[in-house]
N, C-alpha and C. Protein backbone atom coordinates (compact mmCIF):
# COMPACT_ATOMS: atom_id res chain seq x y z
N UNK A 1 0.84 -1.19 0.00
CA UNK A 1 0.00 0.00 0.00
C UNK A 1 0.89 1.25 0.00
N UNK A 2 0.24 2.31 -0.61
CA UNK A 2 1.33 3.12 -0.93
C UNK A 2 1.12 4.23 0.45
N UNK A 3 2.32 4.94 0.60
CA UNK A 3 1.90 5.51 1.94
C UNK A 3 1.52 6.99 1.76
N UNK A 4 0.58 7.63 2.57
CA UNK A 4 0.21 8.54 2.52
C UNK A 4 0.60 9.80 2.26
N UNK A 5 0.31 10.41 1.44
CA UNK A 5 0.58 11.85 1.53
C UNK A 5 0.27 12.94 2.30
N UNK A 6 1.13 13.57 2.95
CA UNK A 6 0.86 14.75 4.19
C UNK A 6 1.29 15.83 2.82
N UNK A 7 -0.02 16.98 3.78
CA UNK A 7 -0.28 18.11 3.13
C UNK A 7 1.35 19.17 3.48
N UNK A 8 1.60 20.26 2.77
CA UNK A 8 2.70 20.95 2.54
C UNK A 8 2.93 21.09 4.34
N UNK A 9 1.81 21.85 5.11
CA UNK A 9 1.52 22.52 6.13
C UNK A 9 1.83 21.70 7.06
N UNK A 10 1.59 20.06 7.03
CA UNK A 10 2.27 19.19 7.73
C UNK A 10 3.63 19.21 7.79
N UNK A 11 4.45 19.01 6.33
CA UNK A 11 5.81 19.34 6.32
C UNK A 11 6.49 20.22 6.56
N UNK A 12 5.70 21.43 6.63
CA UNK A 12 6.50 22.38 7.12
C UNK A 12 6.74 22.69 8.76
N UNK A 13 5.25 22.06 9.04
CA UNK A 13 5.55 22.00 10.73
C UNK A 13 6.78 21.09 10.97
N UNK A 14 6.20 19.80 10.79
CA UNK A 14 7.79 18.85 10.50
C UNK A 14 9.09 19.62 10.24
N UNK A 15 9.59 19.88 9.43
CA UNK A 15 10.94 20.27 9.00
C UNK A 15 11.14 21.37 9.89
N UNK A 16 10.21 22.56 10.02
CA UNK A 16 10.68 23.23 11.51
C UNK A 16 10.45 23.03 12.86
N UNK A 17 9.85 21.65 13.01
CA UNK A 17 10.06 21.64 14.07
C UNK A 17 9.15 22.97 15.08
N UNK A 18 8.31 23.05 14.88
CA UNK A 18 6.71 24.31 14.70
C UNK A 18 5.92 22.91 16.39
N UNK A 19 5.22 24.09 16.50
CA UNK A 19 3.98 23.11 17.86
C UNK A 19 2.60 23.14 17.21
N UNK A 20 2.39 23.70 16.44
CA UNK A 20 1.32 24.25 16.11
C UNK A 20 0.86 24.84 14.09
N UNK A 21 -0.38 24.44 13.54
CA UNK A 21 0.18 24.89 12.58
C UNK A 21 -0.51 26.37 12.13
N UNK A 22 -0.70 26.61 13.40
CA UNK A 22 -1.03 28.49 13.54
C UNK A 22 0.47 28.88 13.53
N UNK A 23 1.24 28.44 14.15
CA UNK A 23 2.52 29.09 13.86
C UNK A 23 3.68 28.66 12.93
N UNK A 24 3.46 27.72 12.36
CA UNK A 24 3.83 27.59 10.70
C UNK A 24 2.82 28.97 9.53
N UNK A 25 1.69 29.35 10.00
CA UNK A 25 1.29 30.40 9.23
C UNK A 25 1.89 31.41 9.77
N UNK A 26 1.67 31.88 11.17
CA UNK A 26 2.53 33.15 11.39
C UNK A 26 3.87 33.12 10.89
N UNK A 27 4.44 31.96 11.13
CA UNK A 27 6.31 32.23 10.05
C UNK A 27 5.64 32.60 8.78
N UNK A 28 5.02 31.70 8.00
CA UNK A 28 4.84 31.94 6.80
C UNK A 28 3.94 33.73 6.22
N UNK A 29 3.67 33.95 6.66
CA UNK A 29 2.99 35.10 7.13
C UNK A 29 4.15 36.56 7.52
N UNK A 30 5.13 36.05 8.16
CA UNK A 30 6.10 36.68 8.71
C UNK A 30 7.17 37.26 7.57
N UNK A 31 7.40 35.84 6.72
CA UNK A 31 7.76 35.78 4.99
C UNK A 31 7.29 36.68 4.23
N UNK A 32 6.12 36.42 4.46
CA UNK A 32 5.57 37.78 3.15
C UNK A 32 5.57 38.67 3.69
N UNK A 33 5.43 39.55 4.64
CA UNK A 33 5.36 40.75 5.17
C UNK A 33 6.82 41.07 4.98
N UNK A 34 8.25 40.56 5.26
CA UNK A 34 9.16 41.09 4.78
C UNK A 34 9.79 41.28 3.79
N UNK A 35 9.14 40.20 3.06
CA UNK A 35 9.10 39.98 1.36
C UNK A 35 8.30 41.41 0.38
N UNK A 36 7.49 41.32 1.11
CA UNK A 36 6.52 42.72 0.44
C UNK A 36 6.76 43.82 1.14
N UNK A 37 7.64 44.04 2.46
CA UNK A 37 8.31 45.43 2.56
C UNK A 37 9.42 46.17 1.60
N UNK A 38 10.24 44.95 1.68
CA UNK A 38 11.38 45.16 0.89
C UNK A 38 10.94 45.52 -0.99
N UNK A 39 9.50 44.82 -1.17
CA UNK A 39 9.42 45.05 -2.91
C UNK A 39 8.92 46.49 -2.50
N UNK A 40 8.04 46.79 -1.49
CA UNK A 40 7.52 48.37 -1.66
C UNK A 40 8.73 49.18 -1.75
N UNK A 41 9.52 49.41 -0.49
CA UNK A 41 10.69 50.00 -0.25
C UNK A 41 11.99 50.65 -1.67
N UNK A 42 11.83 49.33 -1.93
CA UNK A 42 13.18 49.23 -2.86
C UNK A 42 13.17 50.45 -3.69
N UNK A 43 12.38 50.53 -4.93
CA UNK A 43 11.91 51.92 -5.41
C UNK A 43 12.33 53.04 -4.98
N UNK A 44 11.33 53.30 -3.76
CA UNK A 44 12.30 54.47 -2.67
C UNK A 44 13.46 54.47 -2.68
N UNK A 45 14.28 53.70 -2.31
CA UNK A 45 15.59 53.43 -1.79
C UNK A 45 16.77 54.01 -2.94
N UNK A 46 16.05 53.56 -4.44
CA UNK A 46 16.97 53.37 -5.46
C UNK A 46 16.60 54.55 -6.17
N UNK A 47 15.94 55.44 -5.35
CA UNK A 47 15.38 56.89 -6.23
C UNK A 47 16.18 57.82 -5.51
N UNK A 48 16.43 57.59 -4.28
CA UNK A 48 16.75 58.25 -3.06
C UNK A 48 18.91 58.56 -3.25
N UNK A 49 18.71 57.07 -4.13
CA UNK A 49 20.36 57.58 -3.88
C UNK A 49 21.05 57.66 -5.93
N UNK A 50 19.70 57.83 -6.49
CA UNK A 50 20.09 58.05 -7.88
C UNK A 50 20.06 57.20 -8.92
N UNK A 51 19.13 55.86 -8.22
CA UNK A 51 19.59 54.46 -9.39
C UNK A 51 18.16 54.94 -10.32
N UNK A 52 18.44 54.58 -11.83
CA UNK A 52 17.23 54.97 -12.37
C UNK A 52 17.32 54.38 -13.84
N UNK A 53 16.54 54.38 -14.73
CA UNK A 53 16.54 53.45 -15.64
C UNK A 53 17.61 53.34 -16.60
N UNK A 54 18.33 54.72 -16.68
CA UNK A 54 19.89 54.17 -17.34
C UNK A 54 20.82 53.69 -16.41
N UNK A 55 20.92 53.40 -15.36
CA UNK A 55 21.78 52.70 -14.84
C UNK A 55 21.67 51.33 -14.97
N UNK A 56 23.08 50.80 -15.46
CA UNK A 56 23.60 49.56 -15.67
C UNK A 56 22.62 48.37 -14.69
N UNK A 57 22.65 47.03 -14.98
CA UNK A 57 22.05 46.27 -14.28
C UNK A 57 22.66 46.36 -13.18
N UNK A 58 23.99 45.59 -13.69
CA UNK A 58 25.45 45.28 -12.87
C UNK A 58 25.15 45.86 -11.61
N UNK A 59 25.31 47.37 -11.57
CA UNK A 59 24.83 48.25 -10.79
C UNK A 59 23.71 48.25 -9.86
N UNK A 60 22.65 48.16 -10.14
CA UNK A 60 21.46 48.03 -9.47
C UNK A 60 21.60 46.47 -8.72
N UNK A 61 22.00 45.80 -9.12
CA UNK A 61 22.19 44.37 -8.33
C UNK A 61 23.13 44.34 -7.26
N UNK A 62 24.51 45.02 -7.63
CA UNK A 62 25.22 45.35 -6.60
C UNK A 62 24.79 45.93 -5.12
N UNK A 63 23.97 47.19 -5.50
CA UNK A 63 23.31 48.07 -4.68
C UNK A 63 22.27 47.04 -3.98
N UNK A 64 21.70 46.24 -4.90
CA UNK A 64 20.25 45.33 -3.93
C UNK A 64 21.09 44.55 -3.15
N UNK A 65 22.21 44.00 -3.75
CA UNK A 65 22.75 42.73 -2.34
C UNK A 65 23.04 43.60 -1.44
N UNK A 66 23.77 45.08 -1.39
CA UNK A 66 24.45 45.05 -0.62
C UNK A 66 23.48 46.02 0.74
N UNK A 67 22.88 46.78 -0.17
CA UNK A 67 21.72 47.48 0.48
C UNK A 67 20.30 46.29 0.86
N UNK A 68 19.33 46.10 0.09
CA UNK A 68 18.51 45.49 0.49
C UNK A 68 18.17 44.15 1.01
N UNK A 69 19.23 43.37 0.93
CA UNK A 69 19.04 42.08 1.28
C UNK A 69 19.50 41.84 2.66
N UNK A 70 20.75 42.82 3.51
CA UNK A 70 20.45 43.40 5.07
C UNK A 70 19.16 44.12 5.37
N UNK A 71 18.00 44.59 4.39
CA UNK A 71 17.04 45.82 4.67
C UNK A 71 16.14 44.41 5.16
N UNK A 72 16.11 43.31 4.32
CA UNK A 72 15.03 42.23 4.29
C UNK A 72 15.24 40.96 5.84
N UNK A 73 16.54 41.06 6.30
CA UNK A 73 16.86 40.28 7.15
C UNK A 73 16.37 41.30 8.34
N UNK A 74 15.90 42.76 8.63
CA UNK A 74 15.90 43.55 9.49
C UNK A 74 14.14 43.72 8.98
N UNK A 75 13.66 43.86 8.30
CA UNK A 75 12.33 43.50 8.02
C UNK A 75 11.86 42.38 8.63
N UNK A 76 12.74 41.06 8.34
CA UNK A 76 12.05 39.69 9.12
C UNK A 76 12.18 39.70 10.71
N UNK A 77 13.07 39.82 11.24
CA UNK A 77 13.19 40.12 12.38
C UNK A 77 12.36 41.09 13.48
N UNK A 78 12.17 42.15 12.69
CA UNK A 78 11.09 42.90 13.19
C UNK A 78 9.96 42.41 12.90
N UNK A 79 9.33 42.05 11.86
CA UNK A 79 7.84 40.99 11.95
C UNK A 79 7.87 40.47 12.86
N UNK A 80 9.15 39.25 12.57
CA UNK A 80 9.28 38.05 13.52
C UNK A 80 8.75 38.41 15.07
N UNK A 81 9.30 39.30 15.82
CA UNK A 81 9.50 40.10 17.03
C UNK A 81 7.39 40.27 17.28
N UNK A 82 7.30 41.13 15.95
CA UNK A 82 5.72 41.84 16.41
C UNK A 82 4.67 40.26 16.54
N UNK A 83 4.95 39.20 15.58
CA UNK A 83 4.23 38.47 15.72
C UNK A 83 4.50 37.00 16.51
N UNK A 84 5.52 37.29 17.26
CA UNK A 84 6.16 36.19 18.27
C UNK A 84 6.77 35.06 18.03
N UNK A 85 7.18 34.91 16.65
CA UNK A 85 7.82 34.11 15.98
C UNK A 85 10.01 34.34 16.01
N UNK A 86 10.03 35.40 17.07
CA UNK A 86 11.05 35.45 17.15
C UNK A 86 12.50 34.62 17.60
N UNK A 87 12.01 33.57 18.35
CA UNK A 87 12.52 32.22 18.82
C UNK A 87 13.29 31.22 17.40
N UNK A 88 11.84 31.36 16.68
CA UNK A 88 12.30 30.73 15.35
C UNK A 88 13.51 31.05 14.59
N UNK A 89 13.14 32.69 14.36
CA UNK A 89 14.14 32.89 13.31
C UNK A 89 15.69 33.16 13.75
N UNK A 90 15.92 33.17 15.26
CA UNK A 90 16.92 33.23 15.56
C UNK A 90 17.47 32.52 15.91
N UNK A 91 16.73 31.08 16.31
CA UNK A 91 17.52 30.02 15.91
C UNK A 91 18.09 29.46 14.68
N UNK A 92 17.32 30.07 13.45
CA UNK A 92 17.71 29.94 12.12
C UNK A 92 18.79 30.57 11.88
N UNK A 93 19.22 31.63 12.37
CA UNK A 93 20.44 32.85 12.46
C UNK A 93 21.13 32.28 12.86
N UNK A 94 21.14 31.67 14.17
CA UNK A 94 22.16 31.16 14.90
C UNK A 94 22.71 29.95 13.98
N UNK A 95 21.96 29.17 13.40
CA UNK A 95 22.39 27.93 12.42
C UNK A 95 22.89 28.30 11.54
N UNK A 96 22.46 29.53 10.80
CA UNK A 96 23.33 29.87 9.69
C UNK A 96 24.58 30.20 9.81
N UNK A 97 24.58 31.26 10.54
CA UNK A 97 26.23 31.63 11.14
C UNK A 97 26.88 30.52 11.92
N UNK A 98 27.07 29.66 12.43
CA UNK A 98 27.37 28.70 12.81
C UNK A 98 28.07 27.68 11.59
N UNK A 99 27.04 27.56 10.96
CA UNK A 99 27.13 27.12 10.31
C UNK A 99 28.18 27.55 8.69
N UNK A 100 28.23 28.64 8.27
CA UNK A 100 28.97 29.50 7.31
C UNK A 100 30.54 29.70 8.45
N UNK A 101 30.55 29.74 9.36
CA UNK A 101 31.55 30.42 10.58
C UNK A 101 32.82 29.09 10.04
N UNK A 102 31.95 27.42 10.28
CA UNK A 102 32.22 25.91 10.06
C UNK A 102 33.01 26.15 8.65
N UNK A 103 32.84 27.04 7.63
CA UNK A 103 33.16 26.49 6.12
C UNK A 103 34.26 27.96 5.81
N UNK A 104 33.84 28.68 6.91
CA UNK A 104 34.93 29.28 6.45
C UNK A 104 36.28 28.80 6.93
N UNK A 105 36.12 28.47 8.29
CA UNK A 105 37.60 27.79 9.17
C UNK A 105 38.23 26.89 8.23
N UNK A 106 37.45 26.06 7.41
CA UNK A 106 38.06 24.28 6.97
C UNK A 106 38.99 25.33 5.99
């Protein structure tokens, strides 16, 4: 017999390790809110210091890693914080750096 399929919302509680799957939506929830700060924002950001449609891609990509993709980790965190999911993502922080800290030493 073939074995069952669990819905996404199951797996995601699973893989994080979640109590609840109200708070697999608040993470997920937490996602888009910093996901859709950062798309409002960006605009602003890239008007503010001169990026505009003749500027090079090259350019504008440079500026997003180096500017917005710290703007988006400070977006999640602050969600994270307002909607109490803050436990989560800083254990995710903590794994990452930990983890990158591991590959730079070898």
């Amino acid at each position: 017999m073939e074995a069952i399929k669990r819905n996404w919302l199951y797996n995601l509680k699973a893989k994080w390790q979640l109590n609840s799957y109200f708070q697999v939506v608040l993470v997920l929830i937490t996602f888009s809110l910093a996901g859709s700060s950062v798309v409002f924002i960006r605009p602003y950001i890239f008007d503010y210091i001169g990026l505009g449609t003749e500027t090079g891609w090259v350019i504008k990509t440079g500026i997003y890693i180096i500017l917005i993709l710290p703007l988006y980790q400070l977006f999640l965190i602050t969600y994270a914080v307002l909607l109490g999911q803050h436990k989560f993502f800083l254990a995710r922080y903590k794994f990452l750096l930990l983890k990158s800290k591991n590959k730079i030493s070898k």
